[in-house]
C-alpha atoms as a PDB file:
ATOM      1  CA  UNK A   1     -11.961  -0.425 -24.403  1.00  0.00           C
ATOM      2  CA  UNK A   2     -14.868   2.387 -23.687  1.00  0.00           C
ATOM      3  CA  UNK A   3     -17.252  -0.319 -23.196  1.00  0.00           C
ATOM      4  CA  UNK A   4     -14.825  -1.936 -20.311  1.00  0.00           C
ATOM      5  CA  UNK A   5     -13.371   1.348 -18.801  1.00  0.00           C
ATOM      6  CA  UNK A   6     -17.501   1.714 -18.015  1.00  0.00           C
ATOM      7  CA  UNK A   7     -18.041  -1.597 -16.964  1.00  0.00           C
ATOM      8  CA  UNK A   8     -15.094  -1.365 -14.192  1.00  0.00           C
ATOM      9  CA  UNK A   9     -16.000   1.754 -13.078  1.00  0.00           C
ATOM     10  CA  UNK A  10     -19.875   0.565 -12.354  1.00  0.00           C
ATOM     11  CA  UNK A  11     -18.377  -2.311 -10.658  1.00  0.00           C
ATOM     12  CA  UNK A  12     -15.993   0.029  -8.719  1.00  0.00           C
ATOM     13  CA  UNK A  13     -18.549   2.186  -7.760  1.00  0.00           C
ATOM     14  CA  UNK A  14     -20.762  -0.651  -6.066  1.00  0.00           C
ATOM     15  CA  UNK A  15     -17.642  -1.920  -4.503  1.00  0.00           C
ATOM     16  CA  UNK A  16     -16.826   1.172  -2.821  1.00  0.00           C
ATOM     17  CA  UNK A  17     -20.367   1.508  -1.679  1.00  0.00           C
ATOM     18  CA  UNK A  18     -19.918  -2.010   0.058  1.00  0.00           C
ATOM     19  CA  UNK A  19     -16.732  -1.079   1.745  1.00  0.00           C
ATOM     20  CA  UNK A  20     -18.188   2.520   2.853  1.00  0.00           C
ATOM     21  CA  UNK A  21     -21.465   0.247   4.509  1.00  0.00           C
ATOM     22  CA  UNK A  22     -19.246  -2.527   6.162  1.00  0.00           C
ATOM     23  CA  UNK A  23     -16.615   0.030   7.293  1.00  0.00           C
ATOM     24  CA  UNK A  24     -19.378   2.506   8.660  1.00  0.00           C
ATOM     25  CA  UNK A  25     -21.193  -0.730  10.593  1.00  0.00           C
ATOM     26  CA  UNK A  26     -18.275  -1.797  11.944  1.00  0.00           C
ATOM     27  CA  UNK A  27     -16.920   0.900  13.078  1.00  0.00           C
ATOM     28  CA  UNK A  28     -20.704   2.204  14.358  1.00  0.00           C
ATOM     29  CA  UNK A  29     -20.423  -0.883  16.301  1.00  0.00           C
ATOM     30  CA  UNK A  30     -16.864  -0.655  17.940  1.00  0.00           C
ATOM     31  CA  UNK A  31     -16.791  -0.305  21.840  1.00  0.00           C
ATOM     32  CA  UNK A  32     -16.131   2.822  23.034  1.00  0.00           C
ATOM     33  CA  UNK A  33     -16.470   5.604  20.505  1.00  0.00           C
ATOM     34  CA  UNK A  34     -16.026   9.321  19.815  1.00  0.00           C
ATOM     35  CA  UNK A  35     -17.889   9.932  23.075  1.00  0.00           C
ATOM     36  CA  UNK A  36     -16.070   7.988  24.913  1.00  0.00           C
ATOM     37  CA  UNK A  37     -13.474  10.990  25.815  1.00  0.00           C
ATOM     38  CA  UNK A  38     -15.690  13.180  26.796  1.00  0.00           C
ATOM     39  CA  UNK A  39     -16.726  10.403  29.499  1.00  0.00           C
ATOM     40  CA  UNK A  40     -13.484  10.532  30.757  1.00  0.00           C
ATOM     41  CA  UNK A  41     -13.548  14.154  31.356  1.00  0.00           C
ATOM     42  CA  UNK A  42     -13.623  14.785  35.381  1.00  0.00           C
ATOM     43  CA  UNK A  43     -16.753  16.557  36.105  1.00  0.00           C
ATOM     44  CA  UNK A  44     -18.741  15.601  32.627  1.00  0.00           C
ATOM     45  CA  UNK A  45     -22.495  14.602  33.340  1.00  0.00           C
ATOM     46  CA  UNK A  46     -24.605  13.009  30.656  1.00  0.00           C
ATOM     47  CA  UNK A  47     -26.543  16.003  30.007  1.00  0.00           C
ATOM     48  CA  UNK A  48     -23.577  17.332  28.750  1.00  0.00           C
ATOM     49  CA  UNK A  49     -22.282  14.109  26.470  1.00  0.00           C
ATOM     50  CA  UNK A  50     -26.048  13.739  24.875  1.00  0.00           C
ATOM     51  CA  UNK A  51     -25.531  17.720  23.938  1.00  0.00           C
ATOM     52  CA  UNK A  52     -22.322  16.921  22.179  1.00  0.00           C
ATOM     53  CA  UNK A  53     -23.444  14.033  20.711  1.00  0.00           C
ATOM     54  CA  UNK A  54     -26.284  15.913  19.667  1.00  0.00           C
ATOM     55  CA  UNK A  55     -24.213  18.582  18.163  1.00  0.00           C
ATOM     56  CA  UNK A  56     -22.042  15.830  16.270  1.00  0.00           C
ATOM     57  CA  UNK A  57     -24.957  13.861  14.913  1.00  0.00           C
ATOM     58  CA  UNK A  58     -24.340  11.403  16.762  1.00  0.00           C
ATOM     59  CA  UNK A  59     -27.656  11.128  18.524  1.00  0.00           C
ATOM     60  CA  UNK A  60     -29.381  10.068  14.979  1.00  0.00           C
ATOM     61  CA  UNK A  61     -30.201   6.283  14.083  1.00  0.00           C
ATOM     62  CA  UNK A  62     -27.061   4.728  12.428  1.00  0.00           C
ATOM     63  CA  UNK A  63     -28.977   4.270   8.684  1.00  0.00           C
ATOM     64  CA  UNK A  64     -29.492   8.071   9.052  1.00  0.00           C
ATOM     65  CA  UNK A  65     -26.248   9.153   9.800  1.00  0.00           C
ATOM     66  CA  UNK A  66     -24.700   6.704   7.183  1.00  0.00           C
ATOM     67  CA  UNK A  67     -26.359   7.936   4.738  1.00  0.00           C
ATOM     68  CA  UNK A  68     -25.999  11.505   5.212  1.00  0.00           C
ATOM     69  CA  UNK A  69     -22.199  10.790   5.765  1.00  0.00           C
ATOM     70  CA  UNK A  70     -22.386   9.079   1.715  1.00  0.00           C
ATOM     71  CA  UNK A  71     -24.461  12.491   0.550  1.00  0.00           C
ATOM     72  CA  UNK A  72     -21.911  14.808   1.612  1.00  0.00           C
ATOM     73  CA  UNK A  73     -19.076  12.183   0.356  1.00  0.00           C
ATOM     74  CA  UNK A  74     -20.535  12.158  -3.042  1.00  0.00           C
ATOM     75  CA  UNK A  75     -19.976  16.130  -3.096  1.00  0.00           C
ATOM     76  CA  UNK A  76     -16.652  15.903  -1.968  1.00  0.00           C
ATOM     77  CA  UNK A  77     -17.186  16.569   1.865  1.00  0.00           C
ATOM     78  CA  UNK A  78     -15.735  14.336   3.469  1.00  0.00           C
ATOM     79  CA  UNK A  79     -16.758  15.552   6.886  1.00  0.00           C
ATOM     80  CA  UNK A  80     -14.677  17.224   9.772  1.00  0.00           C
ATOM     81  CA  UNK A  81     -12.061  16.162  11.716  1.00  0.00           C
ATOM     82  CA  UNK A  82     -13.200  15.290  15.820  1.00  0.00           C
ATOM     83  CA  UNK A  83      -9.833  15.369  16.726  1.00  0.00           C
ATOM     84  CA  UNK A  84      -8.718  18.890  15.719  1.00  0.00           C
ATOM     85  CA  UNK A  85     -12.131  20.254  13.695  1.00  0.00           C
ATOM     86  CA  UNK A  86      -9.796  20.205  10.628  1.00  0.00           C
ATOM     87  CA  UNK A  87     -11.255  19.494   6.960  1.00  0.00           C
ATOM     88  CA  UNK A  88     -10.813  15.193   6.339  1.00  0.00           C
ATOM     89  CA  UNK A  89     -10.026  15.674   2.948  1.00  0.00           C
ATOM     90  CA  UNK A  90      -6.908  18.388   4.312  1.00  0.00           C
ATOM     91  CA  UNK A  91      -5.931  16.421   7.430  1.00  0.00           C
ATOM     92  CA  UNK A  92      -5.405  13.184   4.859  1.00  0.00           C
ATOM     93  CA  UNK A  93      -4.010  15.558   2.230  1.00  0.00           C
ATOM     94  CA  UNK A  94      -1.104  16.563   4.795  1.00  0.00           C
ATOM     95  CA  UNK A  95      -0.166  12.888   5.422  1.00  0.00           C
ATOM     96  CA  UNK A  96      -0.641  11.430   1.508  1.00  0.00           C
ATOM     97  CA  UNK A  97       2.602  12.664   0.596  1.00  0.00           C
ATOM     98  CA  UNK A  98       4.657  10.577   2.855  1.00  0.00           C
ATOM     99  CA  UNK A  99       2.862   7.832   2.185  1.00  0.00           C
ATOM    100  CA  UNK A 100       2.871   7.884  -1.585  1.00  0.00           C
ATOM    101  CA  UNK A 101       6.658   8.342  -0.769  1.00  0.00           C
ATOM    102  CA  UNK A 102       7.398   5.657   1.128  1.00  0.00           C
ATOM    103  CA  UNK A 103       5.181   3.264  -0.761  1.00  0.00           C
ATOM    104  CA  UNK A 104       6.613   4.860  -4.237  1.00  0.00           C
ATOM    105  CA  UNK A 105      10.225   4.213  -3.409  1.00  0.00           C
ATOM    106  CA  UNK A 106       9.520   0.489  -1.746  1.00  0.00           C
ATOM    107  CA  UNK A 107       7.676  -0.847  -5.228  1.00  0.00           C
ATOM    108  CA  UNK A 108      10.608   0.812  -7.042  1.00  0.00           C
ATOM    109  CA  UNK A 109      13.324  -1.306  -5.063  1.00  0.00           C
ATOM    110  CA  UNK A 110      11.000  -4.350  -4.836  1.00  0.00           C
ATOM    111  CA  UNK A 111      10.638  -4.474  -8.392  1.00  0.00           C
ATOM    112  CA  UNK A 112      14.152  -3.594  -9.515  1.00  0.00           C
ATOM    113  CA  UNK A 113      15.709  -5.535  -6.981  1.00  0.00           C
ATOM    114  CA  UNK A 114      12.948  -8.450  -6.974  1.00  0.00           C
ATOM    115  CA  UNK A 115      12.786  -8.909 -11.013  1.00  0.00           C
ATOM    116  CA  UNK A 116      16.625  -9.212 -11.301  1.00  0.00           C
ATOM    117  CA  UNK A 117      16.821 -11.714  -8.766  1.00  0.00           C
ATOM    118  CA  UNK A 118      13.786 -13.215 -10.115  1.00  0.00           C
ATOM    119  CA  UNK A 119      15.807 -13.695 -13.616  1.00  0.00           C
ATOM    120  CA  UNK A 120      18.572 -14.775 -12.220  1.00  0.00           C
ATOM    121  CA  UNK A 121      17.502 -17.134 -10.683  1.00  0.00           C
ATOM    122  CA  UNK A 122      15.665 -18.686 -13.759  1.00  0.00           C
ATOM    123  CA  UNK A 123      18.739 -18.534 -15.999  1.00  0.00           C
ATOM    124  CA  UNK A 124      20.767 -20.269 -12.847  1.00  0.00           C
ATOM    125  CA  UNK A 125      18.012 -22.895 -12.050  1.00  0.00           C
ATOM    126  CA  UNK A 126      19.348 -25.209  -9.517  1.00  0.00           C
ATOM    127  CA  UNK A 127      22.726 -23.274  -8.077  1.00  0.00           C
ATOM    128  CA  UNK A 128      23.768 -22.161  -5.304  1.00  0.00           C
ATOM    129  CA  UNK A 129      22.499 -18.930  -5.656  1.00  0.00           C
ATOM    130  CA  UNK A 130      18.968 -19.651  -7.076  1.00  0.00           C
ATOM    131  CA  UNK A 131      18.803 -22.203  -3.689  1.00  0.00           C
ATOM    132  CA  UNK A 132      20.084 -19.678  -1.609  1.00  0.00           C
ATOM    133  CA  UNK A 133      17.472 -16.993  -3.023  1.00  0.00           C
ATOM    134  CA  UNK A 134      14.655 -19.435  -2.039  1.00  0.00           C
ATOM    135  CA  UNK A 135      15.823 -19.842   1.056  1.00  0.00           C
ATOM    136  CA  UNK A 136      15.834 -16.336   1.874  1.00  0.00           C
ATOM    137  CA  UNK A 137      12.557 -15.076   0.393  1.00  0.00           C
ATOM    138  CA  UNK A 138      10.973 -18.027   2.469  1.00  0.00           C
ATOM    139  CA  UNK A 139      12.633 -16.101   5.854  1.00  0.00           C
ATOM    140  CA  UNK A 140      11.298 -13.124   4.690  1.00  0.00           C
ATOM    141  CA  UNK A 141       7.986 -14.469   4.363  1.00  0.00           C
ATOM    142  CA  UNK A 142       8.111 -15.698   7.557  1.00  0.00           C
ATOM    143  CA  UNK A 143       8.913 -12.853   9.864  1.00  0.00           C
ATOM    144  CA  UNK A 144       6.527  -9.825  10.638  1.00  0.00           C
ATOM    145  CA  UNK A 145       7.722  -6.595   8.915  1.00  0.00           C
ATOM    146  CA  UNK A 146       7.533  -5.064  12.530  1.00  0.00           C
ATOM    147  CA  UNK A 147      10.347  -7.301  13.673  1.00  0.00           C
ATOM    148  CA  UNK A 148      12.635  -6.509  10.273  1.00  0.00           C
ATOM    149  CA  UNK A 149      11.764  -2.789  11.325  1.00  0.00           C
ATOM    150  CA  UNK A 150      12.963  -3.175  14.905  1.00  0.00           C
ATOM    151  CA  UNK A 151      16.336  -5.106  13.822  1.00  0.00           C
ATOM    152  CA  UNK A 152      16.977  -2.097  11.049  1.00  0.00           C
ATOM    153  CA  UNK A 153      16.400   0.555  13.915  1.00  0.00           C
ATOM    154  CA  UNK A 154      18.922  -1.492  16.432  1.00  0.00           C
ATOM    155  CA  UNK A 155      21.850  -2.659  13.807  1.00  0.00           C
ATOM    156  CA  UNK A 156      21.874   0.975  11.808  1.00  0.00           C
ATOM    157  CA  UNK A 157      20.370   3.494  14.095  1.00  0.00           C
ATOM    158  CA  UNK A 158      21.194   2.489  17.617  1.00  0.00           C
ATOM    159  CA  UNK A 159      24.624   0.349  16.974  1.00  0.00           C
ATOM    160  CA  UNK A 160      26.415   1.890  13.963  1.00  0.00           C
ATOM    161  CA  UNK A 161      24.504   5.225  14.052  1.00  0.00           C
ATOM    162  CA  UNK A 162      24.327   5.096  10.049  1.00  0.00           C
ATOM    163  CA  UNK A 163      20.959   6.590   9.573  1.00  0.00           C
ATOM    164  CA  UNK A 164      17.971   8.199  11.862  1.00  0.00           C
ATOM    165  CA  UNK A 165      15.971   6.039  13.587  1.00  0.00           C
ATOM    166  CA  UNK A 166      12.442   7.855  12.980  1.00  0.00           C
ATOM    167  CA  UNK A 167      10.779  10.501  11.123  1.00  0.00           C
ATOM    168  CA  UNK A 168      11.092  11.656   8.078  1.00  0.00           C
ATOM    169  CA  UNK A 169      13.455  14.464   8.187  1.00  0.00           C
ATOM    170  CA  UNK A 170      15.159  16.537  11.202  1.00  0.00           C
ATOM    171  CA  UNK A 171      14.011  19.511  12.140  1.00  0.00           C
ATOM    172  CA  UNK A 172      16.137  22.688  10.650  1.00  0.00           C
ATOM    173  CA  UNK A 173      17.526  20.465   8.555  1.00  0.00           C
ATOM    174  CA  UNK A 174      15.289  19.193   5.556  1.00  0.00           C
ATOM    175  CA  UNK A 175      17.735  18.771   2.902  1.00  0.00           C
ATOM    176  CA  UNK A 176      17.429  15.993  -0.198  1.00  0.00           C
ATOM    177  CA  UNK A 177      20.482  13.873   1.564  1.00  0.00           C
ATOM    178  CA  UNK A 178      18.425  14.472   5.017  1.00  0.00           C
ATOM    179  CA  UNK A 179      14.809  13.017   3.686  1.00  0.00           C
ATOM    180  CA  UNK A 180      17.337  10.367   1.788  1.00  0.00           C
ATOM    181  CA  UNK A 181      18.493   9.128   4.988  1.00  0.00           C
ATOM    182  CA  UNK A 182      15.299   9.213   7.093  1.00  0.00           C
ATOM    183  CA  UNK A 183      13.316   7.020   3.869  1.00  0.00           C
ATOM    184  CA  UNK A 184      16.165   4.532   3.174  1.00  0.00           C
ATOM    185  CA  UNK A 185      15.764   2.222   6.207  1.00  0.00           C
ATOM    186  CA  UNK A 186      11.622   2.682   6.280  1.00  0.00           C
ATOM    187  CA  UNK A 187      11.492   2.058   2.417  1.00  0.00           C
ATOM    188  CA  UNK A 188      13.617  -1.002   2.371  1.00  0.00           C
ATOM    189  CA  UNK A 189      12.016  -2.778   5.259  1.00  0.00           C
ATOM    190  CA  UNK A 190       8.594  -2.064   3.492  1.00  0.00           C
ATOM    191  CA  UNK A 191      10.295  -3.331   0.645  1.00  0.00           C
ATOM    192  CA  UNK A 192      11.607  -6.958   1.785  1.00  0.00           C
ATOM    193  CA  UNK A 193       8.721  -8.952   1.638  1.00  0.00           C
ATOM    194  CA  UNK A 194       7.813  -7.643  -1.946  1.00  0.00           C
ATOM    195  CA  UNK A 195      11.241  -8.313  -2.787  1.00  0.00           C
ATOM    196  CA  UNK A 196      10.901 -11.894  -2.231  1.00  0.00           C
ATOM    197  CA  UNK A 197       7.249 -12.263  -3.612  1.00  0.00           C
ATOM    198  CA  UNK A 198       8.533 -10.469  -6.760  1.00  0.00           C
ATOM    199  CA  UNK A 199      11.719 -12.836  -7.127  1.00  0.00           C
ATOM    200  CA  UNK A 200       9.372 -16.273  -6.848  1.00  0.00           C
ATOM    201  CA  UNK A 201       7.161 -14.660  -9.535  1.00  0.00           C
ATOM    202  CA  UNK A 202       9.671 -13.478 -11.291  1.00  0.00           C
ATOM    203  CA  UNK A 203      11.309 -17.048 -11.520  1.00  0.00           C
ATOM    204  CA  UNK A 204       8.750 -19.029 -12.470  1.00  0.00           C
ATOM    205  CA  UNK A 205       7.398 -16.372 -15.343  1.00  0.00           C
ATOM    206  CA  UNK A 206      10.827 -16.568 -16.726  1.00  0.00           C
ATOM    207  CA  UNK A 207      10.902 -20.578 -16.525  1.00  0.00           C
ATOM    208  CA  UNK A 208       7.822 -20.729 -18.625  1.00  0.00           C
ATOM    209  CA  UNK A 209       8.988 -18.104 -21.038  1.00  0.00           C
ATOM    210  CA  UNK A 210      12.573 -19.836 -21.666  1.00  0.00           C
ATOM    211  CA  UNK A 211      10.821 -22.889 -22.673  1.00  0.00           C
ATOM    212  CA  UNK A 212       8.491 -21.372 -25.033  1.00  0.00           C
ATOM    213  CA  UNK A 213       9.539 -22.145 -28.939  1.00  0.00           C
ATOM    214  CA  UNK A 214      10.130 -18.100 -30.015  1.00  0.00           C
ATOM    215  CA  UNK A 215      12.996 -18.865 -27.506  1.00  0.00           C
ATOM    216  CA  UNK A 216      14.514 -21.902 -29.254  1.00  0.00           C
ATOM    217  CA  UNK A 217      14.034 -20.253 -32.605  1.00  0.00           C
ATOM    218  CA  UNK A 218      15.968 -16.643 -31.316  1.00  0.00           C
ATOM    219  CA  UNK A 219      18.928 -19.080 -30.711  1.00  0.00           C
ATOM    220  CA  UNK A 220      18.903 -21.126 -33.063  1.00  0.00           C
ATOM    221  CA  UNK A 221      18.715 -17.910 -35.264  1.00  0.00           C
ATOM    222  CA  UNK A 222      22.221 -17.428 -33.645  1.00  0.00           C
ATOM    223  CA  UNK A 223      20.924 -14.422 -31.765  1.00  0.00           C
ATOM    224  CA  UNK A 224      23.362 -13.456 -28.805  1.00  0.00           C
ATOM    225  CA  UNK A 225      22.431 -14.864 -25.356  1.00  0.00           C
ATOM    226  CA  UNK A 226      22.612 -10.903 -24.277  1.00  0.00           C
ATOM    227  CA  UNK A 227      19.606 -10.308 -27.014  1.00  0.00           C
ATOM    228  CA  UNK A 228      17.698 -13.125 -26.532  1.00  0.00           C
ATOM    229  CA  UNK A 229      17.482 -12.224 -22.654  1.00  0.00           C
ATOM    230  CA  UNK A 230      16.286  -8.711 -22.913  1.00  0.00           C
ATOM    231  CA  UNK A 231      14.123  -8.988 -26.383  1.00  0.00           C
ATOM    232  CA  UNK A 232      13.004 -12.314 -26.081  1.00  0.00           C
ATOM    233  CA  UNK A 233      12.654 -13.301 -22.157  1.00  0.00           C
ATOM    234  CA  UNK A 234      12.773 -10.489 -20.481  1.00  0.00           C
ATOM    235  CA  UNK A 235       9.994  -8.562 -22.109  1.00  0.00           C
ATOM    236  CA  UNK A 236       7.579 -11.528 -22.173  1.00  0.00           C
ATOM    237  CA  UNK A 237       8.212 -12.940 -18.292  1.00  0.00           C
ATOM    238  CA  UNK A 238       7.222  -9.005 -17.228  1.00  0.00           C
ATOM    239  CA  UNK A 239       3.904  -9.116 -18.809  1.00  0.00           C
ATOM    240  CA  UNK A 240       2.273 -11.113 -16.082  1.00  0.00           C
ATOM    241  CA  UNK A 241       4.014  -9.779 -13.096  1.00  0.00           C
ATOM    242  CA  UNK A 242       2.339  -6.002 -13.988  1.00  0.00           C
ATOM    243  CA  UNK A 243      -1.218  -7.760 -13.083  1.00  0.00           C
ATOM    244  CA  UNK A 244       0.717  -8.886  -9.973  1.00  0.00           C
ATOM    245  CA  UNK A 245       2.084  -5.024  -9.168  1.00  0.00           C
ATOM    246  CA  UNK A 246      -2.297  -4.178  -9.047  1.00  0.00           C
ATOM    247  CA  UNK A 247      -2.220  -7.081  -6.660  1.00  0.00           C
ATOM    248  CA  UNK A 248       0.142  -6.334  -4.747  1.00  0.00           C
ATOM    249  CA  UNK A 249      -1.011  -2.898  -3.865  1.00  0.00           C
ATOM    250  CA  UNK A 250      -2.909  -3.511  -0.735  1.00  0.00           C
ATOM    251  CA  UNK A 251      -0.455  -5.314   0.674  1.00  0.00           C
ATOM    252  CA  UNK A 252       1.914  -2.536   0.193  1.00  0.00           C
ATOM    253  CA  UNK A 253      -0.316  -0.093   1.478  1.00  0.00           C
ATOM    254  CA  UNK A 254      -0.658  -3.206   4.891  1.00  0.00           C
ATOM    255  CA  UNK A 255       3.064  -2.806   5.280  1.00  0.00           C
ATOM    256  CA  UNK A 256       3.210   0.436   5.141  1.00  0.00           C
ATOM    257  CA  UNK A 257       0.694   1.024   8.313  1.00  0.00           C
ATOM    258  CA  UNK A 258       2.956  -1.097  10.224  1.00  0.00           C
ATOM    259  CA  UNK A 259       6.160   0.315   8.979  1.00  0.00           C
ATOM    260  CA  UNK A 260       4.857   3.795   9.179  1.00  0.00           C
ATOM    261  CA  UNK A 261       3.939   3.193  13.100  1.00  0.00           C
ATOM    262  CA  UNK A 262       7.364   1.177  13.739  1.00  0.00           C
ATOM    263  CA  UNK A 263       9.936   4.044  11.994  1.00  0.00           C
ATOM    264  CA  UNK A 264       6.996   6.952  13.542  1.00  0.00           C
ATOM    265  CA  UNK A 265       6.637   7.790   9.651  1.00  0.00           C
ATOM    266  CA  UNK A 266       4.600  10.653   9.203  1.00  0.00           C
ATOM    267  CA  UNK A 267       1.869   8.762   6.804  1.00  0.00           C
ATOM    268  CA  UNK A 268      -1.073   7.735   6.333  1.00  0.00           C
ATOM    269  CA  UNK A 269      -0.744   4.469   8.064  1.00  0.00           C
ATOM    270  CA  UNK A 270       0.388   6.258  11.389  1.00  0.00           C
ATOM    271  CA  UNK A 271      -2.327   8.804  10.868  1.00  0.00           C
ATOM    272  CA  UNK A 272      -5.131   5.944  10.528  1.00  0.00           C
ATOM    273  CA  UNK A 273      -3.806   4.148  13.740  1.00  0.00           C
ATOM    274  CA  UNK A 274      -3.583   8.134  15.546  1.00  0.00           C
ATOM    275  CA  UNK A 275      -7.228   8.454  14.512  1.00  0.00           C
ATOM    276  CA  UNK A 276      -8.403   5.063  15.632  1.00  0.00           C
ATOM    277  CA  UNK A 277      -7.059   5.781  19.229  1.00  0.00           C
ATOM    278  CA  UNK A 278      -8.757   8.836  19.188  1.00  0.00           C
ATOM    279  CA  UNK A 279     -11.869   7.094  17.983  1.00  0.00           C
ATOM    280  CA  UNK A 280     -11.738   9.972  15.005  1.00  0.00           C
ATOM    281  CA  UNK A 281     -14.146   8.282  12.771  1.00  0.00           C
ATOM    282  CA  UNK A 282     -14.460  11.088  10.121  1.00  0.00           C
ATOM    283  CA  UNK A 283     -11.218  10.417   9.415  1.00  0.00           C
ATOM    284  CA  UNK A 284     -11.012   6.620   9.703  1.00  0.00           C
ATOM    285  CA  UNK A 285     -13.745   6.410   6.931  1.00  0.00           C
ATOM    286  CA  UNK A 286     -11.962   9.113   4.835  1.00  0.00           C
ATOM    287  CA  UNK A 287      -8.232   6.951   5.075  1.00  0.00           C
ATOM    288  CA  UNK A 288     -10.861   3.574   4.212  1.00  0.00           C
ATOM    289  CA  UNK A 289     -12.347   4.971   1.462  1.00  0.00           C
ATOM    290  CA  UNK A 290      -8.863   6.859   0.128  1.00  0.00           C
ATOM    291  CA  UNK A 291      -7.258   3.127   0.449  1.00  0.00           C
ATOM    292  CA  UNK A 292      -9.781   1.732  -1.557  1.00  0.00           C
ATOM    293  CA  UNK A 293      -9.682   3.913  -4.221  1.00  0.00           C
ATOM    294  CA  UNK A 294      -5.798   3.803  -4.692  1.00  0.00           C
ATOM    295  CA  UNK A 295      -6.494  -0.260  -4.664  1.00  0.00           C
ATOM    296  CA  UNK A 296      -9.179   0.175  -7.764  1.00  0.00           C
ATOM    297  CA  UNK A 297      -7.144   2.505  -9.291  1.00  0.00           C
ATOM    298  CA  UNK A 298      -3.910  -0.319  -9.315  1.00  0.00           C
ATOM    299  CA  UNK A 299      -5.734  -2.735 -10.485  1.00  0.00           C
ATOM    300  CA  UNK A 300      -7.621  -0.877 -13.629  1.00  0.00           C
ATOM    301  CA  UNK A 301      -3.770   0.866 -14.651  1.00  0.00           C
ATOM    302  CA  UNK A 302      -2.651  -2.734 -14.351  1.00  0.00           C
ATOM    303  CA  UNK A 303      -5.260  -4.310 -16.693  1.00  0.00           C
ATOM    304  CA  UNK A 304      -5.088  -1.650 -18.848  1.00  0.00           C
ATOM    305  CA  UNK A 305      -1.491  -1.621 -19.143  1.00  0.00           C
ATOM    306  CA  UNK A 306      -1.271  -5.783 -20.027  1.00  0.00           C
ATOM    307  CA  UNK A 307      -4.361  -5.283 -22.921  1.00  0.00           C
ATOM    308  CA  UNK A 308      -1.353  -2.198 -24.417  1.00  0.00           C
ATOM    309  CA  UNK A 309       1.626  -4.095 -24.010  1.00  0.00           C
ATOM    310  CA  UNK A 310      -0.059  -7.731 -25.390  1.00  0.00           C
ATOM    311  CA  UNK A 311      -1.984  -7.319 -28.256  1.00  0.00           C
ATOM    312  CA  UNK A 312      -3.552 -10.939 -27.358  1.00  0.00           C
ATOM    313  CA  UNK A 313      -4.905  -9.656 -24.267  1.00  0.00           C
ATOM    314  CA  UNK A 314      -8.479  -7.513 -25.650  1.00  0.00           C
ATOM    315  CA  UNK A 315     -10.834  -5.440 -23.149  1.00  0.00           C
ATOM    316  CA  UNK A 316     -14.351  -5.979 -24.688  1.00  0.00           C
END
């Protein structure tokens, strides 16, 4: 296990240093910029800019200031804000919260709701309901999360006035039932398309487990159908669906970004679309690199968890 918690983490560490390059080259090479504003500014003459871009760094060949951006990283400066001057590290600490909300609270509905489905489905292969369920994870493939978002905002917000259509709690209010109702709507939309991803999964790992032998043999045993579902099935069809939760992380943290800008969700997703208008590169990098490592993280808690919970799974 040592030798493989070592192994990952080499190969994490060189895959982070990839996505720091390509992020920092790409965004180095975006029109516009972070001096682009100051353009704008009535009255600004050049002389002025190349001082200010002087006095951001900004004036240095792009190797240079890469690398000096990756020495201060590896300390834990994560450089300053343009926007406001504020510490990256505290501007994305202020927003990770929300995030780490929504996203929390969307996996735990997706998988609850997704699995169960999932199961059923299995057990009922070929009814109405298992060809109904198919039918309506494939429409929630198909349409953009935006567009689920939008609908949710008009039916409950706008129409029936059930629940807020923004934010994530009202101002002099911030009670429990008052963050409840601003994270319901956001958190289920976010939730929809892992809902249906989850219940395909979820049907076919429980197709292959019912037909396994230990099955047969429970029942034939004369085990109750109640037993043999949560001992026998259920346990074994989860095992590969927790290397699809690792997987399914970036796309969570994808929705969320949209979802986050739709319901004006005070996240990290909004924040990294606020700092891209704003050409706030500091803190572009900072959300890229804080993305990246939640995705690594996923994925080793996910292998891990598989070797715990299978002993015929080993991590050499």
């Amino acid at each position: 296990m040592a030798r493989y918690l070592l192994s990952r983490l080499g190969q994490s560490l060189i895959l982070l240093l990839i996505v720091s390059f390509i992020g920092f080259a790409v965004l180095t090479l975006a029109p516009g910029g972070p001096l682009s504003q100051f353009a704008l500014s009535p009255g600004m003459t050049q002389e002025q800019i190349d001082k200010i871009a002087s006095q951001m760094g900004l004036d240095r060949p792009v190797v240079v200031q890469y690398f000096d951006w990756l020495s201060h990283l590896v300390i834990g400066d994560w450089g300053t804000s343009y926007r406001d001057g504020q510490s990256v590290l505290h501007v994305i600490g202020s927003h990770l919260f929300a995030t780490l909300l929504l996203m929390g609270t969307a996996t735990v509905i997706s998988v609850t709701l997704g699995s169960s489905i999932g199961i059923y489905s299995a057990l009922r292969r070929g009814g109405a309901f298992d060809y109904t369920m198919t039918v309506l994870a494939m429409v929630a493939l198909s349409i953009p999360t935006f567009w689920f978002g939008l609908i949710a905002i008009y039916i409950f917000s706008l129409n029936l006035g059930w629940l807020p259509a923004g934010n994530m709690y009202t101002v002099g209010d911030g009670s429990v039932l008052d963050y409840i109702s601003h994270l319901l709507m956001p958190a289920t939309v976010l939730a929809l398309v892992d809902v249906a991803i989850w219940s395909r999964y979820m049907r076919t790992s429980t197709l292959n487990v019912v037909n396994q032998d230990f099955v047969r043999t429970a029942k034939a045993k004369g085990l109750t159908g109640r037993r043999v579902l949560f001992k026998h099935i259920v346990g074994n069809s989860l095992v590969p669906m927790i290397t699809l939760a690792g997987l399914q992380l970036p796309m969570v943290l994808g929705g969320a970004l949209v979802t986050e800008t739709v319901f004006t969700w005070p996240g990290m997703g909004r924040l990294f679309l606020d700092s891209l208008g704003y050409s706030d590169y500091p803190v572009v990098m900072g959300l890229l690199m804080a993305s990246a490592m939640l995705v690594l993280v996923g994925n080793l808690l996910a292998d891990i968890t598989v070797a715990l919970i299978d002993p015929r799974i080993r991590l050499d």
